[in-house]
PDB file of N, CA and C in Angstrom:
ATOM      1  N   UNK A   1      96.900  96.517  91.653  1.00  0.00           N
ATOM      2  CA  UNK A   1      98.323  96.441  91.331  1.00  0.00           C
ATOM      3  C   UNK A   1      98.902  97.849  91.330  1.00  0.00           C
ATOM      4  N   UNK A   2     100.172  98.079  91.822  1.00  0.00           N
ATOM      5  CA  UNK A   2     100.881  99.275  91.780  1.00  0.00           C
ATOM      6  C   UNK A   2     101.498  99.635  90.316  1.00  0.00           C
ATOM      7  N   UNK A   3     100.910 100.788  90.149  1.00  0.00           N
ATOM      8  CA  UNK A   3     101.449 101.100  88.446  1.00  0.00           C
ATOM      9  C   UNK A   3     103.259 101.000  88.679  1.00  0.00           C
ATOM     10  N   UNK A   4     104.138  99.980  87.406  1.00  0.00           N
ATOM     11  CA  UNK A   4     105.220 100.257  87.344  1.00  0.00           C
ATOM     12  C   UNK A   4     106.207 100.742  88.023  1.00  0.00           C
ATOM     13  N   UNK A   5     105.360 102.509  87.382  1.00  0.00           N
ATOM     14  CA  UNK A   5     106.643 103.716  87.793  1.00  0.00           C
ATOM     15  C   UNK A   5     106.454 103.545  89.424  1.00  0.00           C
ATOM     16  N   UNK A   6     106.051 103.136  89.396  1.00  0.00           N
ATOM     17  CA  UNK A   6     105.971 103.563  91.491  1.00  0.00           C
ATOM     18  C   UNK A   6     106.219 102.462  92.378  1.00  0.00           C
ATOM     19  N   UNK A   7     107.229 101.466  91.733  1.00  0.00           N
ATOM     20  CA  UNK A   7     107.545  99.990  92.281  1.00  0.00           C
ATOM     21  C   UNK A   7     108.926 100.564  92.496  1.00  0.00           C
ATOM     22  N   UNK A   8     109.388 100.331  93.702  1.00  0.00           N
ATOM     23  CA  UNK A   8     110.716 100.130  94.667  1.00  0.00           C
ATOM     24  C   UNK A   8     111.633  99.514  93.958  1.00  0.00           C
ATOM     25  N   UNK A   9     112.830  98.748  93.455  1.00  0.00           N
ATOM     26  CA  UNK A   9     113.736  97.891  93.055  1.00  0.00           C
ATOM     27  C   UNK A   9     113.808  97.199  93.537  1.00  0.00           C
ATOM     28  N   UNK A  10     113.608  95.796  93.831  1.00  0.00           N
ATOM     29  CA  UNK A  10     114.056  94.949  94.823  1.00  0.00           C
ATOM     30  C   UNK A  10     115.725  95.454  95.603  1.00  0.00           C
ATOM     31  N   UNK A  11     116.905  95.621  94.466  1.00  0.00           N
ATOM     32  CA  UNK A  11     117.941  95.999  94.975  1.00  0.00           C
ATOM     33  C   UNK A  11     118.146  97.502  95.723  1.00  0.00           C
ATOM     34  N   UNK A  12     117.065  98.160  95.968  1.00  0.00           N
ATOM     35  CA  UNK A  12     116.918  99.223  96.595  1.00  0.00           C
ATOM     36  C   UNK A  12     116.465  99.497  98.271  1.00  0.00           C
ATOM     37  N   UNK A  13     116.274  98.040  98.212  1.00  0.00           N
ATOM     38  CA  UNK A  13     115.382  98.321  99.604  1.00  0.00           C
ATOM     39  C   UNK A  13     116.704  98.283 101.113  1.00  0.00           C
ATOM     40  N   UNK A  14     117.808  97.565 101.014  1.00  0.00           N
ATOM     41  CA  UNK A  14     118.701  97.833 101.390  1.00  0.00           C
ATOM     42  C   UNK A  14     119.058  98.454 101.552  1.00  0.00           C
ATOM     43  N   UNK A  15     119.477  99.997 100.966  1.00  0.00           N
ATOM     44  CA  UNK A  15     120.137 101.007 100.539  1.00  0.00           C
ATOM     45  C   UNK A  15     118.954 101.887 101.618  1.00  0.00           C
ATOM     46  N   UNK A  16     118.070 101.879 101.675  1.00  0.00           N
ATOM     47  CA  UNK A  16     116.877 102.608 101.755  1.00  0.00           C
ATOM     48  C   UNK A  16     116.532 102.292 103.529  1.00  0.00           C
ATOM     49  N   UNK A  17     116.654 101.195 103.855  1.00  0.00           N
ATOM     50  CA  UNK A  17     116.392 100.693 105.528  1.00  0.00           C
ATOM     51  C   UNK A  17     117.681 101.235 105.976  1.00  0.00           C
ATOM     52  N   UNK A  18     118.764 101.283 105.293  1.00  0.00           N
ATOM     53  CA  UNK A  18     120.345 101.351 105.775  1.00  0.00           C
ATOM     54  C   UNK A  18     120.607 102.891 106.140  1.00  0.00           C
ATOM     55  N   UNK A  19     120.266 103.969 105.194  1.00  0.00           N
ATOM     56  CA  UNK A  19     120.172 105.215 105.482  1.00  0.00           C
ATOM     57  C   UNK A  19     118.806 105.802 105.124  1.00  0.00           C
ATOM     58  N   UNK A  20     117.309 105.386 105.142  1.00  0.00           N
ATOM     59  CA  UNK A  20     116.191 106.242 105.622  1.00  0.00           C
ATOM     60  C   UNK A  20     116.079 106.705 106.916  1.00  0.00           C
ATOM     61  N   UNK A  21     114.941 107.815 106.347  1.00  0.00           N
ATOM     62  CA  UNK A  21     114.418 108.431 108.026  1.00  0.00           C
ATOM     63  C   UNK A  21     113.398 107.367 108.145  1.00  0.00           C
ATOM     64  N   UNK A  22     112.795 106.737 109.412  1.00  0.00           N
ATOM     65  CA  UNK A  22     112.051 105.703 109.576  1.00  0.00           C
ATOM     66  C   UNK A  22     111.278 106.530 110.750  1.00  0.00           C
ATOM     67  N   UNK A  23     109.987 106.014 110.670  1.00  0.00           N
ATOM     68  CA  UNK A  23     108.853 106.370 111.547  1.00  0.00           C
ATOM     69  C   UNK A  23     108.031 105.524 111.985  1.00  0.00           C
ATOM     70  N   UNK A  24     108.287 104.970 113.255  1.00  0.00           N
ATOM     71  CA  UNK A  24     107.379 103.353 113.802  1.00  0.00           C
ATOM     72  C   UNK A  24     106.045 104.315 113.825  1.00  0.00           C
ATOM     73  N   UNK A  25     105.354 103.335 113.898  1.00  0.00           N
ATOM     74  CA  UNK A  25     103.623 102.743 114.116  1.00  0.00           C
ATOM     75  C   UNK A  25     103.418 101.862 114.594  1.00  0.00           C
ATOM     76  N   UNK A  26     102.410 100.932 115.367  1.00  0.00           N
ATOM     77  CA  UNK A  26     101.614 100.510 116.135  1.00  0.00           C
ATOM     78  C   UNK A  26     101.727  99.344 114.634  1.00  0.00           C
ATOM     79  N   UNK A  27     101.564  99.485 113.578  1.00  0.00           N
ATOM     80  CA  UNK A  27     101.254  98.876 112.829  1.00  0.00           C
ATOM     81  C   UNK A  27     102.574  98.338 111.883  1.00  0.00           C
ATOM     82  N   UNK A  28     103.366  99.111 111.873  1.00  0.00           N
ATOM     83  CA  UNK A  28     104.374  99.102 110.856  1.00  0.00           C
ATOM     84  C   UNK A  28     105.758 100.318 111.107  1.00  0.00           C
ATOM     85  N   UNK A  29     106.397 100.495 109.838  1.00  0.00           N
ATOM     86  CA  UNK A  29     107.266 101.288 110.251  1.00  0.00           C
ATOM     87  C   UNK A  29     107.717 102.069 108.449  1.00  0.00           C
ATOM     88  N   UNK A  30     107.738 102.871 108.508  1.00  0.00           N
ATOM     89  CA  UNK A  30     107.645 103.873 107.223  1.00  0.00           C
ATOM     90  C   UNK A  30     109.481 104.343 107.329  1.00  0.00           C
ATOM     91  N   UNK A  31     109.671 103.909 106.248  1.00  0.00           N
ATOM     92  CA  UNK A  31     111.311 104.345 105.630  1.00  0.00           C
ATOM     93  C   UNK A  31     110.886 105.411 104.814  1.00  0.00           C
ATOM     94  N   UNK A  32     111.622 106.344 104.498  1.00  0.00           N
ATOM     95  CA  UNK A  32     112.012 107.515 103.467  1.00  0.00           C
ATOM     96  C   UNK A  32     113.315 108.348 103.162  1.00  0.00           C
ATOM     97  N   UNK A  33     114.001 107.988 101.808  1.00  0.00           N
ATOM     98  CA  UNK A  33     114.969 108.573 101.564  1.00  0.00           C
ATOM     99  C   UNK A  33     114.490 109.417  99.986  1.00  0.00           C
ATOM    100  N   UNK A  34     115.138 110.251  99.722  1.00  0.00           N
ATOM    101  CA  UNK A  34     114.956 110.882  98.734  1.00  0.00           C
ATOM    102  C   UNK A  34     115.927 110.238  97.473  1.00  0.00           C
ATOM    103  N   UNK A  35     115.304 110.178  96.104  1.00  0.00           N
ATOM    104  CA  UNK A  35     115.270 109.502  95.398  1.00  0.00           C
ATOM    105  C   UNK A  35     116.353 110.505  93.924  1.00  0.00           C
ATOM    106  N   UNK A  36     116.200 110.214  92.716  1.00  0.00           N
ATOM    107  CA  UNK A  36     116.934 110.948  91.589  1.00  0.00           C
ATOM    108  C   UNK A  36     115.457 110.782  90.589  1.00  0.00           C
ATOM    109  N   UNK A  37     114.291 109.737  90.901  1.00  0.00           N
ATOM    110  CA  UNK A  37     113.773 109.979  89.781  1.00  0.00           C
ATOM    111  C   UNK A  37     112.505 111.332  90.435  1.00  0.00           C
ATOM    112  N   UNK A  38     112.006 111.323  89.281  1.00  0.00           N
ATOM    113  CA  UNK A  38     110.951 112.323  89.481  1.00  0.00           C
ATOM    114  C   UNK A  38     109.257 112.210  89.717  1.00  0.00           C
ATOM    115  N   UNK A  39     109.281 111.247  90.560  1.00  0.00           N
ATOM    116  CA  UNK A  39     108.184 110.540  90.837  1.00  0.00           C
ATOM    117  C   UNK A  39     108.530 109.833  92.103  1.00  0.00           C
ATOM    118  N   UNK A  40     107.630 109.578  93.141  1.00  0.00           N
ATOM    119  CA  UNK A  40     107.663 108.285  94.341  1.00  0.00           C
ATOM    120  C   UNK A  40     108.195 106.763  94.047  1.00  0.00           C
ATOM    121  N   UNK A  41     108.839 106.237  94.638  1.00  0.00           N
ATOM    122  CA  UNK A  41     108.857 104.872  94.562  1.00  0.00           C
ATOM    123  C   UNK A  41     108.127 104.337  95.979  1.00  0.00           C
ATOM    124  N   UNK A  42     107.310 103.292  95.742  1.00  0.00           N
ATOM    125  CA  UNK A  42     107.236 102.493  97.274  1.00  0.00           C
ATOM    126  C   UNK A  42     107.718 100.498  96.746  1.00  0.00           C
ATOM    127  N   UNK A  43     107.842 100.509  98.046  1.00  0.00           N
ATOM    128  CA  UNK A  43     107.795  98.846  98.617  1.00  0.00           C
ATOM    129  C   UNK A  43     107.167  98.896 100.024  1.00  0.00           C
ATOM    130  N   UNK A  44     106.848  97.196  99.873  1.00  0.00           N
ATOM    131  CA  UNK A  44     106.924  96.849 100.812  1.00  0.00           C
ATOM    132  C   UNK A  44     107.004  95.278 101.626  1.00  0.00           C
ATOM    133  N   UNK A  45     107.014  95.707 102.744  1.00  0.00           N
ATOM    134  CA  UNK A  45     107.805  94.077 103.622  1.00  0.00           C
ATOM    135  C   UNK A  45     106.723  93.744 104.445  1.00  0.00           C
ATOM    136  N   UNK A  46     106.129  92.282 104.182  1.00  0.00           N
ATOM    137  CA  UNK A  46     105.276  91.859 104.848  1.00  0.00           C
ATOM    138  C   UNK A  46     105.738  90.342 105.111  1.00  0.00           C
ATOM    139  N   UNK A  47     106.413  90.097 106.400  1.00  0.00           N
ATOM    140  CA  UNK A  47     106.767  88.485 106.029  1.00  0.00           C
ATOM    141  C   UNK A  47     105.762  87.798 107.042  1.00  0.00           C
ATOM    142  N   UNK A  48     106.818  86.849 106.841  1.00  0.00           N
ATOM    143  CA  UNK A  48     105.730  85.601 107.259  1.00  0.00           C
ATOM    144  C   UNK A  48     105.264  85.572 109.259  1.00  0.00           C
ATOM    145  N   UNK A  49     105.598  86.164 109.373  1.00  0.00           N
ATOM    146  CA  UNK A  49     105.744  86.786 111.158  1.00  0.00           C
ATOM    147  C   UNK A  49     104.120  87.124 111.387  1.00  0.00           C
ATOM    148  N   UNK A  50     103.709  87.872 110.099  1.00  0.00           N
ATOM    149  CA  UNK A  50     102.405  88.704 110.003  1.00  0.00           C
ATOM    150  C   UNK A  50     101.232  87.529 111.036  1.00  0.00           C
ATOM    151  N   UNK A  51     101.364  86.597 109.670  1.00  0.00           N
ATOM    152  CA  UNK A  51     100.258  85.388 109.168  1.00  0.00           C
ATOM    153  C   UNK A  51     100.593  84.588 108.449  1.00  0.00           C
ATOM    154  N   UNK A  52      99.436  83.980 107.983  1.00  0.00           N
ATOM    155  CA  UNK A  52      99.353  82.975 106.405  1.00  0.00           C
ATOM    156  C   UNK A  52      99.606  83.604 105.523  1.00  0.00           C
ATOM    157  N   UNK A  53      99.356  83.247 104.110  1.00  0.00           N
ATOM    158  CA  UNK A  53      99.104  83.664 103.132  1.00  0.00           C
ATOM    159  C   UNK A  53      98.269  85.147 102.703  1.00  0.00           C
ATOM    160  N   UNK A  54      97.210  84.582 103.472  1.00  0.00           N
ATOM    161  CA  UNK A  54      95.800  84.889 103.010  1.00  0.00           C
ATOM    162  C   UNK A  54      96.217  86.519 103.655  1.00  0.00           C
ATOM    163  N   UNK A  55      96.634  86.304 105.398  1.00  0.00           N
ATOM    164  CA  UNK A  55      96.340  87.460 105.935  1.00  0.00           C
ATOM    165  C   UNK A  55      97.823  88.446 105.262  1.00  0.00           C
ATOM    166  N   UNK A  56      98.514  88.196 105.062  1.00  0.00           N
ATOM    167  CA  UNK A  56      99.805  88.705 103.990  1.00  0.00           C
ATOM    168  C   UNK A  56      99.511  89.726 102.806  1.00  0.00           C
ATOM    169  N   UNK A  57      98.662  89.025 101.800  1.00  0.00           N
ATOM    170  CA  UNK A  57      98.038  89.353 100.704  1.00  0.00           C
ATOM    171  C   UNK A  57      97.260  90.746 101.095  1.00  0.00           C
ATOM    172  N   UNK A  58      96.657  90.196 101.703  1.00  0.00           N
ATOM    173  CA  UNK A  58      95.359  91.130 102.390  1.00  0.00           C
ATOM    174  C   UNK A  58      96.227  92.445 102.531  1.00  0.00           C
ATOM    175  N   UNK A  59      97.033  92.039 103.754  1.00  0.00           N
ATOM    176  CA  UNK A  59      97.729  93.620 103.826  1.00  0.00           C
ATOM    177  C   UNK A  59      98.487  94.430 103.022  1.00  0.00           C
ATOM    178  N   UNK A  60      98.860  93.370 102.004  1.00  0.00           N
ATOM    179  CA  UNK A  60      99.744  94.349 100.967  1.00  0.00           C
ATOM    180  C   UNK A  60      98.743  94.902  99.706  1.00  0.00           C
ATOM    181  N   UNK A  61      97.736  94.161  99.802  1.00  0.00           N
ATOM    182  CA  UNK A  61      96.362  95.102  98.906  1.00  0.00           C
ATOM    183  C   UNK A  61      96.401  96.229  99.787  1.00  0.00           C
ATOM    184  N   UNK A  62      95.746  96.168 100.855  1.00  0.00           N
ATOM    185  CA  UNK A  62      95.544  97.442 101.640  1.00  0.00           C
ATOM    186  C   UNK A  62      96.436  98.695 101.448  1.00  0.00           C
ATOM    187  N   UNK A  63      97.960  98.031 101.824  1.00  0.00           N
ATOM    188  CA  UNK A  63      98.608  98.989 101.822  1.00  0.00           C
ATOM    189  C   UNK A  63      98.980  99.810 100.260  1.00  0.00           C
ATOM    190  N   UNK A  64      98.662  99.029  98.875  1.00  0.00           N
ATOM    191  CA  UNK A  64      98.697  99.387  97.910  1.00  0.00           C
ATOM    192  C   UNK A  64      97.735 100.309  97.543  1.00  0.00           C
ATOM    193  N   UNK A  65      96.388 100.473  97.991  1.00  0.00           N
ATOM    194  CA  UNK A  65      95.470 101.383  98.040  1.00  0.00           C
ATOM    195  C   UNK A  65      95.272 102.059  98.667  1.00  0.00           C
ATOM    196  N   UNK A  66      96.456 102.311  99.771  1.00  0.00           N
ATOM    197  CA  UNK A  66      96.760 103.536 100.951  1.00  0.00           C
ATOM    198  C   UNK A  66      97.846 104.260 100.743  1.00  0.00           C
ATOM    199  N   UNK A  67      98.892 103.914  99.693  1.00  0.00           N
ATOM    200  CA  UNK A  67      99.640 104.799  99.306  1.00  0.00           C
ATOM    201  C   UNK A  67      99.160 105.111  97.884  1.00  0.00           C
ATOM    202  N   UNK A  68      98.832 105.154  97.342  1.00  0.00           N
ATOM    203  CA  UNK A  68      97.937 105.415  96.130  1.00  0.00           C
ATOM    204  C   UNK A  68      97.273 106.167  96.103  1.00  0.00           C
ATOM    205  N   UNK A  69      96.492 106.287  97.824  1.00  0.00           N
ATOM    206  CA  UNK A  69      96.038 107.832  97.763  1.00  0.00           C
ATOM    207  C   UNK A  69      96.472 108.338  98.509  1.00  0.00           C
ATOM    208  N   UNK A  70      97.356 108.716  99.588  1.00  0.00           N
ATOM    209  CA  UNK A  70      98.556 109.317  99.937  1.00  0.00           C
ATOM    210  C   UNK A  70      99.507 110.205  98.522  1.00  0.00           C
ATOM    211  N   UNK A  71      99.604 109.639  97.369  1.00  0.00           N
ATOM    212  CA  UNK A  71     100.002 110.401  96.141  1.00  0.00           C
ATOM    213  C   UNK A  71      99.008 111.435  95.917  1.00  0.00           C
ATOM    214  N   UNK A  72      98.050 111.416  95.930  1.00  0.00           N
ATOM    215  CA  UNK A  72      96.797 112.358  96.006  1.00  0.00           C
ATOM    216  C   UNK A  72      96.467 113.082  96.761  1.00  0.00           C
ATOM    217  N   UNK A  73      96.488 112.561  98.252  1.00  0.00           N
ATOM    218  CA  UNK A  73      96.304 113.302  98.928  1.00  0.00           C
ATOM    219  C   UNK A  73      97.634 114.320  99.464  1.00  0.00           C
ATOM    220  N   UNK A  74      98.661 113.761  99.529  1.00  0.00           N
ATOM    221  CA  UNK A  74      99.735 114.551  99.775  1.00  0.00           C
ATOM    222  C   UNK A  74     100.518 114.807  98.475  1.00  0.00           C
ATOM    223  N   UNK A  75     100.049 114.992  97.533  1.00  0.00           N
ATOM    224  CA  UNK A  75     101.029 115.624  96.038  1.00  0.00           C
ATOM    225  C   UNK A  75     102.125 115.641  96.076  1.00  0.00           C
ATOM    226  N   UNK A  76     102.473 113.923  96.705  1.00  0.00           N
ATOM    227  CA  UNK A  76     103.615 113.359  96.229  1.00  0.00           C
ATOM    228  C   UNK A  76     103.887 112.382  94.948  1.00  0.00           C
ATOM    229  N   UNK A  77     103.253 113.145  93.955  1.00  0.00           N
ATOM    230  CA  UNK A  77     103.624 112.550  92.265  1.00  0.00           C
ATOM    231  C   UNK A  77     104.667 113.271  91.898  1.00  0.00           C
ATOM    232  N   UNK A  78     105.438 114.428  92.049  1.00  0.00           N
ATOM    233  CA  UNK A  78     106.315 115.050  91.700  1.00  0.00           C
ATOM    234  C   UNK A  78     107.077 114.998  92.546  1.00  0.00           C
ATOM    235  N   UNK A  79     107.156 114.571  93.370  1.00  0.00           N
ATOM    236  CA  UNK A  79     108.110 114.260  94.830  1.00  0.00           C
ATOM    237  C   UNK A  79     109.018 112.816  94.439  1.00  0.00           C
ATOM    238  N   UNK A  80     110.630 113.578  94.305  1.00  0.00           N
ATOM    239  CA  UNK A  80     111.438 111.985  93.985  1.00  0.00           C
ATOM    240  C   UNK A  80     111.645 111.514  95.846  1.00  0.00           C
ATOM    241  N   UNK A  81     110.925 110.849  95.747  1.00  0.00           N
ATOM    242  CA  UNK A  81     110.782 110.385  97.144  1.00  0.00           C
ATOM    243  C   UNK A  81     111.058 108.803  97.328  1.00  0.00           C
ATOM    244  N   UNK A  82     111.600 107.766  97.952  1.00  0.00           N
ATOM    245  CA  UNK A  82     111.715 106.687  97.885  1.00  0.00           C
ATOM    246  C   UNK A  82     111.022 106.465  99.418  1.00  0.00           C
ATOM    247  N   UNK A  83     109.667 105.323  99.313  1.00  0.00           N
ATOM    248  CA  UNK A  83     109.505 104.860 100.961  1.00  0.00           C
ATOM    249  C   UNK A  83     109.080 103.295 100.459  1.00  0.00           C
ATOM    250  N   UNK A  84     109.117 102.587 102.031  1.00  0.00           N
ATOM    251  CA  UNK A  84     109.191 101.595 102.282  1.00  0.00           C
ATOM    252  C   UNK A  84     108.597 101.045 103.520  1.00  0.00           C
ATOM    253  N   UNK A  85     107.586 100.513 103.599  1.00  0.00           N
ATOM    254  CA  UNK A  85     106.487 100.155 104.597  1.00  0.00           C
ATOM    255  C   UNK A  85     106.870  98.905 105.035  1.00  0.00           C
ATOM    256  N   UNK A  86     107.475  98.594 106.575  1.00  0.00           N
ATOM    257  CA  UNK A  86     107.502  97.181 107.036  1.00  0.00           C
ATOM    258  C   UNK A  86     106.199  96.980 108.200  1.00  0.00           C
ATOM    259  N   UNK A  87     105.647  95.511 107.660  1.00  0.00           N
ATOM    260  CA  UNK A  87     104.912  95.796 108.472  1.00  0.00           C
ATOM    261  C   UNK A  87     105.151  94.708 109.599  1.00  0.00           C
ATOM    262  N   UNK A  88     104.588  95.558 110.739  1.00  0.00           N
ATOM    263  CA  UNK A  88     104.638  94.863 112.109  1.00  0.00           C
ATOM    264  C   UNK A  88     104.163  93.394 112.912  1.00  0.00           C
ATOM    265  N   UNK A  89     102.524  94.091 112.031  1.00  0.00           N
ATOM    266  CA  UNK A  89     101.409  93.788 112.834  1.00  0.00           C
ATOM    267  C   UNK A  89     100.076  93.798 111.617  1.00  0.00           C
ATOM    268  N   UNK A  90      99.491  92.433 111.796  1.00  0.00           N
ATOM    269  CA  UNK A  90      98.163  92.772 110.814  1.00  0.00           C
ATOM    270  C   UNK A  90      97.573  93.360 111.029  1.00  0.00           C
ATOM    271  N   UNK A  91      96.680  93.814 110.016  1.00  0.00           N
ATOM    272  CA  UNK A  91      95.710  94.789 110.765  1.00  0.00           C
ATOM    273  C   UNK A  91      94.833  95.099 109.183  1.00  0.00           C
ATOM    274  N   UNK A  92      93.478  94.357 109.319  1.00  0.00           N
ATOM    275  CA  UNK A  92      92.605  94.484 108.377  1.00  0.00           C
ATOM    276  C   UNK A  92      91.623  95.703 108.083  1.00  0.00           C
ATOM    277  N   UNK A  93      91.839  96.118 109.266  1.00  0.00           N
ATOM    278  CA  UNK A  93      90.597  97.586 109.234  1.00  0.00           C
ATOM    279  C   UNK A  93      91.435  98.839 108.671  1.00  0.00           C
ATOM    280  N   UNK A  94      91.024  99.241 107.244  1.00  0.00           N
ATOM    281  CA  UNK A  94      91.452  99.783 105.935  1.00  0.00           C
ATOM    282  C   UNK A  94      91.807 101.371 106.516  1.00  0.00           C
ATOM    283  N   UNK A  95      90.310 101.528 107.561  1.00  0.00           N
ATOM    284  CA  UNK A  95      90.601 103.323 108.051  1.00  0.00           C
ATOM    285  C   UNK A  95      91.805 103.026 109.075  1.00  0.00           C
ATOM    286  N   UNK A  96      91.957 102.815 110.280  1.00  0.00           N
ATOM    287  CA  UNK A  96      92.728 102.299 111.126  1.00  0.00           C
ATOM    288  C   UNK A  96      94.212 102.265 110.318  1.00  0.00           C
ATOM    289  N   UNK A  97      94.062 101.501 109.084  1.00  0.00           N
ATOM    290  CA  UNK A  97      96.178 101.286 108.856  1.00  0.00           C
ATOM    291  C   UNK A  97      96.058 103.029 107.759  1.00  0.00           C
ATOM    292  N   UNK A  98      94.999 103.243 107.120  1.00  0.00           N
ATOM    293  CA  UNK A  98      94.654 104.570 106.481  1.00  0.00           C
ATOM    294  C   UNK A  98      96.023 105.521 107.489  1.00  0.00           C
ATOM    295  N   UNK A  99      94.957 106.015 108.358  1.00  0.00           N
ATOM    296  CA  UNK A  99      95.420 106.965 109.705  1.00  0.00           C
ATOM    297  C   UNK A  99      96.248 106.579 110.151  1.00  0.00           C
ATOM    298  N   UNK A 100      96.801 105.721 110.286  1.00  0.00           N
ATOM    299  CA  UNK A 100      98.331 105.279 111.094  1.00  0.00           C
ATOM    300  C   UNK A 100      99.380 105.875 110.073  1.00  0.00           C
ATOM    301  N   UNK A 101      98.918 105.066 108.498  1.00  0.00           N
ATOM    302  CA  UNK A 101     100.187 105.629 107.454  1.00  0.00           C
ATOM    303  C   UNK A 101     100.297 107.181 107.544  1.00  0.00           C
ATOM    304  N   UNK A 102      98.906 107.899 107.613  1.00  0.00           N
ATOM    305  CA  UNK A 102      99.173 109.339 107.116  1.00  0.00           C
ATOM    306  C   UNK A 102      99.522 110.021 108.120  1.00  0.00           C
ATOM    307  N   UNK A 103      99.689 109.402 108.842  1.00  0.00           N
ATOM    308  CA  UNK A 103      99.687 109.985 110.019  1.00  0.00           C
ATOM    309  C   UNK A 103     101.859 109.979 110.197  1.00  0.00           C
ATOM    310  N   UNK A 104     101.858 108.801 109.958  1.00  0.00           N
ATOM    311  CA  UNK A 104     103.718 108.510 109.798  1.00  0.00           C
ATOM    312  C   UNK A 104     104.531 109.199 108.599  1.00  0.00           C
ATOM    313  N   UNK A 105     103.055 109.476 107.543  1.00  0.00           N
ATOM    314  CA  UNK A 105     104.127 110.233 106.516  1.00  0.00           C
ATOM    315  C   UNK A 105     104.095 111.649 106.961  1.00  0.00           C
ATOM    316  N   UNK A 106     102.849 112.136 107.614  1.00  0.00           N
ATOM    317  CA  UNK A 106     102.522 113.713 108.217  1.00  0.00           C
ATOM    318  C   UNK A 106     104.468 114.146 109.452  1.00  0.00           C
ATOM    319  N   UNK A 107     103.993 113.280 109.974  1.00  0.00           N
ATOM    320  CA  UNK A 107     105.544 112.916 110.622  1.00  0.00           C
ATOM    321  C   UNK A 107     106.734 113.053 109.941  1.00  0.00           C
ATOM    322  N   UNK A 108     106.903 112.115 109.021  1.00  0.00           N
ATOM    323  CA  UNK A 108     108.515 112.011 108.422  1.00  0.00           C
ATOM    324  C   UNK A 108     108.352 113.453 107.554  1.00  0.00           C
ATOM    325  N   UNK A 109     107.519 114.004 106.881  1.00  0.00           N
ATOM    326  CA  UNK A 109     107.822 115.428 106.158  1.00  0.00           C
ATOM    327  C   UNK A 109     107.812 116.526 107.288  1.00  0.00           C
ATOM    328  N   UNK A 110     107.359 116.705 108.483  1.00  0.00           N
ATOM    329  CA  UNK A 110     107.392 117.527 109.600  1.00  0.00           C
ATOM    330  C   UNK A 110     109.043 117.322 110.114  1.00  0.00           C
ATOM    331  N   UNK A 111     109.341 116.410 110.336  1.00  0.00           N
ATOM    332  CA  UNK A 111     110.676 115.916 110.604  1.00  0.00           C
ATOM    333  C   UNK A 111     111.816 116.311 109.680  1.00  0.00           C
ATOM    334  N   UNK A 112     111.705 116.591 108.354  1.00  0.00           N
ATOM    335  CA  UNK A 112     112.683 116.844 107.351  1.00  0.00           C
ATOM    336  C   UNK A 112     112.862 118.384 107.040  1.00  0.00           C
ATOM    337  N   UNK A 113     111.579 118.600 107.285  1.00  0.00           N
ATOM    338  CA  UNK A 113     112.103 120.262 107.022  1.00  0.00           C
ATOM    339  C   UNK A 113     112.412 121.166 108.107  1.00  0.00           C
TER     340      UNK A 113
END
């Protein structure tokens, strides 16, 4: 489960697809706008396009334990950062969507400054 502080608003995600910087993938597509609090927010969009249930679930575990350490690995805990992961395309192999994300956030911060 995603701790709290680091859950998106439902009424935010609008605001956020409407004016983020966005970065496709093979897999998905990474929104980022900058935020007021002092910490990351994420979401994310996995509909029914993906799969079932089952394969749905699956990816939004994944992706919950790939931005989780993305906070770690890129020392974005102090970063008011807002992103938002839609995804494309399933994709169960953990290294594979790993490297795609870090690879899209390596991108959107190369892109901003």
């Amino acid at each position: 489960m995603l701790p709290k502080k680091y859950r998106l608003p439902a009424k935010e995600f609008q605001h956020l697809y409407k004016s983020g910087f966005k970065a496709k993938g093979k897999y998905g597509m990474i929104i980022s706008l900058p935020n007021n609090h002092k910490h990351p927010l994420f979401g994310f969009v996995v509909s029914k396009k993906i799969g079932n249930a089952v394969q749905r679930h699956r990816m939004t575990r994944l992706l919950r334990v790939i931005f989780m350490e993305a906070i770690k690995n890129f020392q974005l805990d102090n970063l008011g950062q807002s992103f938002s992961y839609v995804a494309f395309e399933f994709c169960n192999d953990y290294k594979i969507l790993k490297d795609e994300i870090f690879a899209l956030i390596k991108k959107d911060f190369l892109n901003k400054s």
